[in-house]
N, C-alpha and C. Protein backbone atom coordinates (compact mmCIF):
# COMPACT_ATOMS: atom_id res chain seq x y z
N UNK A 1 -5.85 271.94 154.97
CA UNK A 1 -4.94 273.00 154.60
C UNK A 1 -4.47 272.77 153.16
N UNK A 2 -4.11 273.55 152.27
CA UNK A 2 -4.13 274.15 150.78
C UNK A 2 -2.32 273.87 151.12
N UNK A 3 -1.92 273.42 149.59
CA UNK A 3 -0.15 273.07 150.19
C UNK A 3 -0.15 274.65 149.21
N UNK A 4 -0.66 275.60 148.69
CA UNK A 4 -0.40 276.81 148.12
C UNK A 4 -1.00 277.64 149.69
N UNK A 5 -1.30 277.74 150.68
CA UNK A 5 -1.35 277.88 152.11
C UNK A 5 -0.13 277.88 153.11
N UNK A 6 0.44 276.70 152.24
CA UNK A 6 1.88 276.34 153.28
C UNK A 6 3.06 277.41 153.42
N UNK A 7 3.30 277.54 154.84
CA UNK A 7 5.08 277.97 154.97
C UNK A 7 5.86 277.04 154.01
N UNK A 8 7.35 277.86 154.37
CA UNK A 8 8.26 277.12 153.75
C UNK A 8 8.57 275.74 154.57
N UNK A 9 8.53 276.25 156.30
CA UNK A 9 8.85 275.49 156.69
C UNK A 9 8.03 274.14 157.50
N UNK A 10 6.96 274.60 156.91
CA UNK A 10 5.43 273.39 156.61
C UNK A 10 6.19 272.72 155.68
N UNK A 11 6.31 273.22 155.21
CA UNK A 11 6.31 272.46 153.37
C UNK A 11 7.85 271.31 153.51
N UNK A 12 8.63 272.40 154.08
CA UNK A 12 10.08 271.61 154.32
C UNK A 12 9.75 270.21 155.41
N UNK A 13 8.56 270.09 156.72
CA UNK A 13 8.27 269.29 157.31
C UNK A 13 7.56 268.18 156.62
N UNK A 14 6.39 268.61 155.49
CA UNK A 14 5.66 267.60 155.25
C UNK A 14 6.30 266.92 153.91
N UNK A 15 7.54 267.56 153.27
CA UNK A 15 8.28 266.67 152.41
C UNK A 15 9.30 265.78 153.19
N UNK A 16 9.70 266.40 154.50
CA UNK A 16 10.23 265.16 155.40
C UNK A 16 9.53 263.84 155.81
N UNK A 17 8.18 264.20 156.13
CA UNK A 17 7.68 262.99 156.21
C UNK A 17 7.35 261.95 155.17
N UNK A 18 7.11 262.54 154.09
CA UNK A 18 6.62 261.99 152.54
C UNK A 18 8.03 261.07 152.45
N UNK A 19 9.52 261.41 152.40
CA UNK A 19 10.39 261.07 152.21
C UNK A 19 10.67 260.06 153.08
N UNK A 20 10.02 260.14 154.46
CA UNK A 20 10.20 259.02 155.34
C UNK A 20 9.42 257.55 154.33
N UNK A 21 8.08 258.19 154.58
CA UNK A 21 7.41 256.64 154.14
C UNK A 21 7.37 256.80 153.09
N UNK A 22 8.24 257.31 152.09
CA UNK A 22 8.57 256.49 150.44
C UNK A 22 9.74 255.24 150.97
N UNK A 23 10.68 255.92 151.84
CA UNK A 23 11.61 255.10 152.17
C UNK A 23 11.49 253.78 153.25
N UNK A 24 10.16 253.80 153.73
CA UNK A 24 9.58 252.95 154.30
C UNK A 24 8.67 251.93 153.74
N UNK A 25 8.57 252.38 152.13
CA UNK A 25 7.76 251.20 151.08
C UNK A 25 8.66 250.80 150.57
N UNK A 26 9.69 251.56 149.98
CA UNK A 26 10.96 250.83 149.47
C UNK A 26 11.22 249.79 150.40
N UNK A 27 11.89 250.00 151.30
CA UNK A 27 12.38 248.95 152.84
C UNK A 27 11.64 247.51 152.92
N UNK A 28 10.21 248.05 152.63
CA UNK A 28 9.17 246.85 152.58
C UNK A 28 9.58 246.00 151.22
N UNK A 29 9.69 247.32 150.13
CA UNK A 29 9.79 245.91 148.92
C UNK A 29 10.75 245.27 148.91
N UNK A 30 11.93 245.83 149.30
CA UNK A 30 13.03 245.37 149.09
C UNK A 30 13.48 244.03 150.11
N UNK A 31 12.97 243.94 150.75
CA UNK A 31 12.83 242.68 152.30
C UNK A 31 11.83 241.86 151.38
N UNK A 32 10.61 242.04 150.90
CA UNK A 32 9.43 241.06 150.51
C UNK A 32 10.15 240.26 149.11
N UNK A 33 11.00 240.95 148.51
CA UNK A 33 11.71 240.74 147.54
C UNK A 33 13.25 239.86 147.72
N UNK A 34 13.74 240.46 148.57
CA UNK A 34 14.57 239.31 149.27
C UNK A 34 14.30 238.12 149.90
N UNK A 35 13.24 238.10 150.64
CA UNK A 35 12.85 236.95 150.78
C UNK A 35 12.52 236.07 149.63
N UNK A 36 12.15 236.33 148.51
CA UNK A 36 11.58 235.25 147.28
C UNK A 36 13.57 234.86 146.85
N UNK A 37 14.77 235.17 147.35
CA UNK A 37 15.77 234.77 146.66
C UNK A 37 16.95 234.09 147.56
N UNK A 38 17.60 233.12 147.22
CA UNK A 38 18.47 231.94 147.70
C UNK A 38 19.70 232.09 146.55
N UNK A 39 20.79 231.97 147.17
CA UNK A 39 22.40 231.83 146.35
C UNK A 39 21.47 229.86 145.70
N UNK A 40 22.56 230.69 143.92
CA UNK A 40 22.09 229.48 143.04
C UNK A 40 20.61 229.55 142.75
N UNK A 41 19.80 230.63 142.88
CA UNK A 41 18.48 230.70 142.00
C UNK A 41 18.73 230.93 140.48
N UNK A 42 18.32 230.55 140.40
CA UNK A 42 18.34 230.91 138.08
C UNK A 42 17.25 232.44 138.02
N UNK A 43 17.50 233.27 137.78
CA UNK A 43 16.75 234.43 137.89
C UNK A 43 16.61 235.00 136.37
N UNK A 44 15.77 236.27 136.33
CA UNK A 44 15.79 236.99 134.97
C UNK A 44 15.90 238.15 135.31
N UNK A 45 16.28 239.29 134.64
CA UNK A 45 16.12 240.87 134.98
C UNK A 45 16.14 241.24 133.71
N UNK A 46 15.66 242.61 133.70
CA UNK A 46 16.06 243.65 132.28
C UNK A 46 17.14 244.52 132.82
N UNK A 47 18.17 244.46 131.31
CA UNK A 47 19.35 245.16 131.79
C UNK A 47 19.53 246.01 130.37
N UNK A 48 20.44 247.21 130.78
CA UNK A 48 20.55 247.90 129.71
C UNK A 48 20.90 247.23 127.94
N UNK A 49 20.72 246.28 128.05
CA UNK A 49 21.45 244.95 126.89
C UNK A 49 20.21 244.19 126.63
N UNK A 50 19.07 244.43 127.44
CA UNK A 50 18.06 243.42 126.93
C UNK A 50 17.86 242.67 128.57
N UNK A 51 16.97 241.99 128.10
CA UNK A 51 16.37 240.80 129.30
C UNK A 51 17.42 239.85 129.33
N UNK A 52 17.96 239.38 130.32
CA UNK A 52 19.26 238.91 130.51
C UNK A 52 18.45 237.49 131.62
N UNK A 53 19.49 236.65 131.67
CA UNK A 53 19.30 235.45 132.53
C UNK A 53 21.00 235.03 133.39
N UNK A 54 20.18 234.96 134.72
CA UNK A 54 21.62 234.31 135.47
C UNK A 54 21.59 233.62 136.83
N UNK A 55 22.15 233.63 137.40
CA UNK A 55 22.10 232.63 138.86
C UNK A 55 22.47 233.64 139.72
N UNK A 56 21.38 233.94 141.08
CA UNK A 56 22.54 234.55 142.18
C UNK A 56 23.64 234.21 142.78
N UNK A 57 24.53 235.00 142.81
CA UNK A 57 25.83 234.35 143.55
C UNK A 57 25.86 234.78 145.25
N UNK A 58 25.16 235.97 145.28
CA UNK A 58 25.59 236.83 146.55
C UNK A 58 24.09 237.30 146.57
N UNK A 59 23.84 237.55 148.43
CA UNK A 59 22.74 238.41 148.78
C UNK A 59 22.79 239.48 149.42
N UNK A 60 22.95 240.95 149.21
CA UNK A 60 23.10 241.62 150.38
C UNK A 60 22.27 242.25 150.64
N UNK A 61 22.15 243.12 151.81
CA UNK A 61 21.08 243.84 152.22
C UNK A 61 20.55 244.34 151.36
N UNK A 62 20.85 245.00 150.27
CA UNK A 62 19.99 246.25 149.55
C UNK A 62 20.25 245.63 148.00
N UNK A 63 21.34 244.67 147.59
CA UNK A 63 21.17 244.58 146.47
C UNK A 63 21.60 243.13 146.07
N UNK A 64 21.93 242.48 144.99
CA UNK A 64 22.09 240.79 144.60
C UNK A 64 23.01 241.01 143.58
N UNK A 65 23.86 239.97 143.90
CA UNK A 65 24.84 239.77 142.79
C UNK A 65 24.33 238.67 141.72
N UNK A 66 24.22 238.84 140.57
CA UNK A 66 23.88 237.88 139.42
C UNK A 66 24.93 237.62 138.88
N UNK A 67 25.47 236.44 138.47
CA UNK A 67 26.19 235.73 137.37
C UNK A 67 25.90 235.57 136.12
N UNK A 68 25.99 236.49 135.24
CA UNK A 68 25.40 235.84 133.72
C UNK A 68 25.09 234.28 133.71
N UNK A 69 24.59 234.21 132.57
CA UNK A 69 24.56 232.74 132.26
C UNK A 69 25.19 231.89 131.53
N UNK A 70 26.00 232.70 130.89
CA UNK A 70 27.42 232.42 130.19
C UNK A 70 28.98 232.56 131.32
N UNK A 71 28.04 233.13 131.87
CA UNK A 71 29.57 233.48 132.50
C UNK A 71 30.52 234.73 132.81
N UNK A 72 29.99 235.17 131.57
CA UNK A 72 30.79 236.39 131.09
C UNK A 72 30.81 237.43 132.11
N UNK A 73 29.90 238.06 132.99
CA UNK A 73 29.92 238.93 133.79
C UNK A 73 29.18 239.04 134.76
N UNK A 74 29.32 240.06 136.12
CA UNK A 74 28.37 239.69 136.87
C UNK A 74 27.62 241.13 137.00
N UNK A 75 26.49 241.47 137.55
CA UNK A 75 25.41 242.23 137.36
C UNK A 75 24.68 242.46 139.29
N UNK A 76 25.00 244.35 139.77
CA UNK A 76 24.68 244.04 140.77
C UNK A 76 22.97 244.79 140.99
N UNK A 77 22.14 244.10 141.23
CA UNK A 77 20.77 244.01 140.54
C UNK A 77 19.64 244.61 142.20
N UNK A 78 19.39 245.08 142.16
CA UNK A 78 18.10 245.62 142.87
C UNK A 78 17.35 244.65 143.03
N UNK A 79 17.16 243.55 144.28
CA UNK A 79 16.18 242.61 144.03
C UNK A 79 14.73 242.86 143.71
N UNK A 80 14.30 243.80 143.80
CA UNK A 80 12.96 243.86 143.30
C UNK A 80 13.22 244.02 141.52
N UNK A 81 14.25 243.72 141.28
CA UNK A 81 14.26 243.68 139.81
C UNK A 81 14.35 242.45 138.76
N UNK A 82 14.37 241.54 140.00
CA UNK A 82 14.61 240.14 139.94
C UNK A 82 13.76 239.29 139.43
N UNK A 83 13.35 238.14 138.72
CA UNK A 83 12.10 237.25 138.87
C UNK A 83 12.63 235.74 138.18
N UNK A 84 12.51 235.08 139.56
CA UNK A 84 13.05 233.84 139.47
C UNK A 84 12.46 232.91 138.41
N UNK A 85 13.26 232.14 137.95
CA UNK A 85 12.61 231.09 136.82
C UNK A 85 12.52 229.98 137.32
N UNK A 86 11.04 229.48 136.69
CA UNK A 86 10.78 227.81 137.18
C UNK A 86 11.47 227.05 136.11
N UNK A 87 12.44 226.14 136.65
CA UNK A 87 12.81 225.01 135.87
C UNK A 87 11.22 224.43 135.08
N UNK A 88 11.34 224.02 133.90
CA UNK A 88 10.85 223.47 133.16
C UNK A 88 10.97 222.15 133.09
N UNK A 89 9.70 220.77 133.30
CA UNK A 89 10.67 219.22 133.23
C UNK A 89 9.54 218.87 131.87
């Protein structure tokens, strides 16, 4: 079937489902992505200021609290936005 074929209320069904499993890959990244993070990781993100560096403080379901690395502020970050740093010896 042609989506220039479709009812409205085809169209209104098969953007319900589309909307399901976008929100069902999100769900996935966001879990596969939580799993890579532990309170006290040293992390990196891009933030409206540039590529920034900090430590998690907090994990919650949907998003991570970062600590600058100075100190100065904290940053509440989308873990899939995250990417942990290897200590260097």
């Amino acid at each position: 079937m042609r989506i220039e074929d479709m009812s409205i209320d085809q169209l209104l069904e098969l953007n319900k489902v589309i909307c399901q499993r976008i929100d069902e890959l999100q769900d996935r990244e966001t879990l596969q992505a939580l799993s890579q993070l532990r309170v006290g990781l040293k992390v990196t993100f891009e933030s409206r200021e540039g590529p920034l560096m900090g430590v998690v403080t907090k994990i919650n379901r949907k998003s991570v609290i970062v600590l600058a690395e100075d100190g100065s502020k904290q940053y509440k970050v989308s873990p899939e936005l995250l990417r942990p740093l290897r200590d260097v010896k």
